[in-house]
Protein backbone atom coordinates (compact mmCIF):
# COMPACT_ATOMS: atom_id res chain seq x y z
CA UNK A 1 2.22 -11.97 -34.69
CA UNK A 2 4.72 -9.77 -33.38
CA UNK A 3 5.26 -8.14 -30.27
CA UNK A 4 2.88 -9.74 -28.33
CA UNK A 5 3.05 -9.68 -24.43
CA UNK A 6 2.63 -12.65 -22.18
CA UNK A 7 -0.29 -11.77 -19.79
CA UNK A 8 1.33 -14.06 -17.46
CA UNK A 9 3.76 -11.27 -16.35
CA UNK A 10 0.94 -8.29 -15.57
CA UNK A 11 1.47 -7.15 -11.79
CA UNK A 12 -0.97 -5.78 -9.63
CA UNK A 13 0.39 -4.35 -6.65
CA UNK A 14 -0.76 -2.23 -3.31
CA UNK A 15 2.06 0.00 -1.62
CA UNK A 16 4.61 -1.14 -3.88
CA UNK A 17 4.48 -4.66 -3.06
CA UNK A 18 2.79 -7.50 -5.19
CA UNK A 19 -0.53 -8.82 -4.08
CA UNK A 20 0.79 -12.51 -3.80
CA UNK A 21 -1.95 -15.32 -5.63
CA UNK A 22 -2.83 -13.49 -9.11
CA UNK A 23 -3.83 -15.35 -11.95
CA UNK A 24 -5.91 -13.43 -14.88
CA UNK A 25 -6.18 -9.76 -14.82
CA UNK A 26 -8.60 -7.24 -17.06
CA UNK A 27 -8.55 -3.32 -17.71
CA UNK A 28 -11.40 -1.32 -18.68
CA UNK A 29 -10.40 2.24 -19.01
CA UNK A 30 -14.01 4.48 -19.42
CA UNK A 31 -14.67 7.78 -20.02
CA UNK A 32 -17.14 9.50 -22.15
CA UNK A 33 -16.92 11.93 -25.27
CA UNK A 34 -17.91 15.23 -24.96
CA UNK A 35 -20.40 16.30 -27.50
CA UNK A 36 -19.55 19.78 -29.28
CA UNK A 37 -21.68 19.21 -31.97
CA UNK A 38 -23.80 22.26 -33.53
CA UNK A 39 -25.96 22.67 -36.63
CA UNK A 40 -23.04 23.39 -39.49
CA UNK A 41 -22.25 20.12 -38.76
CA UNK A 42 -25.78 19.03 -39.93
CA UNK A 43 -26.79 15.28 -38.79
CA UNK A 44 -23.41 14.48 -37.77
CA UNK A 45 -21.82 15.03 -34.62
CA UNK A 46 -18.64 16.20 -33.67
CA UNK A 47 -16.65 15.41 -30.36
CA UNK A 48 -13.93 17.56 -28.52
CA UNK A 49 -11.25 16.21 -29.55
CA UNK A 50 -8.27 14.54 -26.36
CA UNK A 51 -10.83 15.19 -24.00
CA UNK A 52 -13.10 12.79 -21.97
CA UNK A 53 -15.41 13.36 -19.27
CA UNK A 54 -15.93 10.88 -15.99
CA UNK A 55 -12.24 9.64 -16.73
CA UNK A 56 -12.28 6.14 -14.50
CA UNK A 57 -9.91 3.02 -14.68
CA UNK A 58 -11.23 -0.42 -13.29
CA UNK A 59 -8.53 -3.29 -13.38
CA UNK A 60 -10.26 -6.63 -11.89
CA UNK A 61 -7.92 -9.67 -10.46
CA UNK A 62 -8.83 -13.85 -10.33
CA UNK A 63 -6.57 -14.14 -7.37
CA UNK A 64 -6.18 -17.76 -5.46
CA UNK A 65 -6.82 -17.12 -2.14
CA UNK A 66 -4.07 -17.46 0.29
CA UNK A 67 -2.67 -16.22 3.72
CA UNK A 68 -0.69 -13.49 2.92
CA UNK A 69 -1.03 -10.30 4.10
CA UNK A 70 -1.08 -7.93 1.25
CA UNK A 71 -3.91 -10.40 0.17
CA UNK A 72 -5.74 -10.23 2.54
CA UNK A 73 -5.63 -6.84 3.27
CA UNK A 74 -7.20 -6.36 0.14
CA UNK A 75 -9.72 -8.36 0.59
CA UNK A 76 -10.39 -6.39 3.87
CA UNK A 77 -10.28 -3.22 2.42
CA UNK A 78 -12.84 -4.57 -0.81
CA UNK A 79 -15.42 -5.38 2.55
CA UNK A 80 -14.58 -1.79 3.89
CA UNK A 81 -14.48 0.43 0.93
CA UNK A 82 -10.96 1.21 1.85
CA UNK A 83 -9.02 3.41 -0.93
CA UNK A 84 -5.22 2.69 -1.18
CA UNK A 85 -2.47 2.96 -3.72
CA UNK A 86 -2.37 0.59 -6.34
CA UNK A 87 -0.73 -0.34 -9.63
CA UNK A 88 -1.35 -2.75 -12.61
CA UNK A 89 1.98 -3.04 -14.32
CA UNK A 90 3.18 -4.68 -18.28
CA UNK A 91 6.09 -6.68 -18.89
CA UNK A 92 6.91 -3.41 -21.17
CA UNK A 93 7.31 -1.00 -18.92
CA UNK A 94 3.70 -0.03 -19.12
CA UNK A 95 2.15 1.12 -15.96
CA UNK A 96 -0.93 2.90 -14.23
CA UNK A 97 -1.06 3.61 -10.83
CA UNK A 98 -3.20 6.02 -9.01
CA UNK A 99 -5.92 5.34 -5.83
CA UNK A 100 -7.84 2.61 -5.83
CA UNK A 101 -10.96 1.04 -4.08
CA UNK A 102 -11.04 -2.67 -3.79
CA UNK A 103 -14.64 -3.32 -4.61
CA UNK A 104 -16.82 -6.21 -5.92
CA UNK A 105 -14.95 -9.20 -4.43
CA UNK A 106 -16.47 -12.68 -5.51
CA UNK A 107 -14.99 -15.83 -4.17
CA UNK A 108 -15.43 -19.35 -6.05
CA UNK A 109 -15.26 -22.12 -3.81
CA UNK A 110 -15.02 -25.05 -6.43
CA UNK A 111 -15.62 -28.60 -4.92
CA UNK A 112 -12.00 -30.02 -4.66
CA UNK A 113 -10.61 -26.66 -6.18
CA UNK A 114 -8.32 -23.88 -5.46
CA UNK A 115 -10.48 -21.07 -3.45
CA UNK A 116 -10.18 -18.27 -6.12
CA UNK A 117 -11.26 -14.36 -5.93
CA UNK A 118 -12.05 -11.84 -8.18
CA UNK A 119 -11.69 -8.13 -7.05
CA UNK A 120 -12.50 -5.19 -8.93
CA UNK A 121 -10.24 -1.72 -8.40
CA UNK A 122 -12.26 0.96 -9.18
CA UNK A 123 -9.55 4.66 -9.54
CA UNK A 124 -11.15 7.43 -7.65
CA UNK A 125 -9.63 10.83 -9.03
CA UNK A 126 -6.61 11.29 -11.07
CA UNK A 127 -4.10 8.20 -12.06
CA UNK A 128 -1.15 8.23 -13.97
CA UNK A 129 0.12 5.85 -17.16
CA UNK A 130 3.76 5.80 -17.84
CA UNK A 131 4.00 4.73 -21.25
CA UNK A 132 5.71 1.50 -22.53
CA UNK A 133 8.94 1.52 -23.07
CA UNK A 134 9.50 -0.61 -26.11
């Protein structure tokens, strides 16, 4: 396969700067279709087409946990509910960026393990995507 991208090098970052610790990253981006169907379509039905409604972006993070303080900052806002600005970032120039709430943080506390956290960012109103670049 060709042109695959290394996971590895996805950044999430609040205020510009990285949140130090990551280690596996998802995206869900959600939405629903909007339903202009009517009968001359018969049985079938038709959807407006480029448009979704309840547009939201969640981007979760397995983070170790550590001492530093964009970390744990985050980790204070997910307690809090506290919105900030946030951005999950490809090795291809691919990025989305927007408000975010912290929310949904789980800790694992493996016997003899690395302490590791998962957070969820949940956008709240409008974020932007700046396409790849290659």
């Amino acid at each position: 396969m060709a042109g695959e991208i290394n996971g590895t090098s996805v950044v999430i970052m609040k205020d510009s700067t990285e949140v130090v610790g990551q280690m596996d990253t998802t995206m869900t981006v959600g939405g629903t279709l909007i339903d202009i169907s009517n009968k001359s379509a018969g049985d079938f039905i038709q959807s407006l087409d480029g448009e979704l409604a309840g547009k939201q972006l969640t981007f979760a993070g397995t983070i170790i946990y550590n001492d530093d303080t964009i970390y744990q900052t985050v980790r204070g806002d997910s307690f809090l509910g506290t919105q900030g600005q946030y951005s999950i970032s490809f090795p291809n120039g691919e990025e989305i960026s927007g408000t975010f709430t912290p929310n949904g943080l789980s800790d694992s506390i493996g016997h003899g393990t690395a302490i590791s956290s998962t957070i969820n960012f949940i956008s709240s109103g409008e974020y932007t995507r700046t396409a790849p670049t290659s």
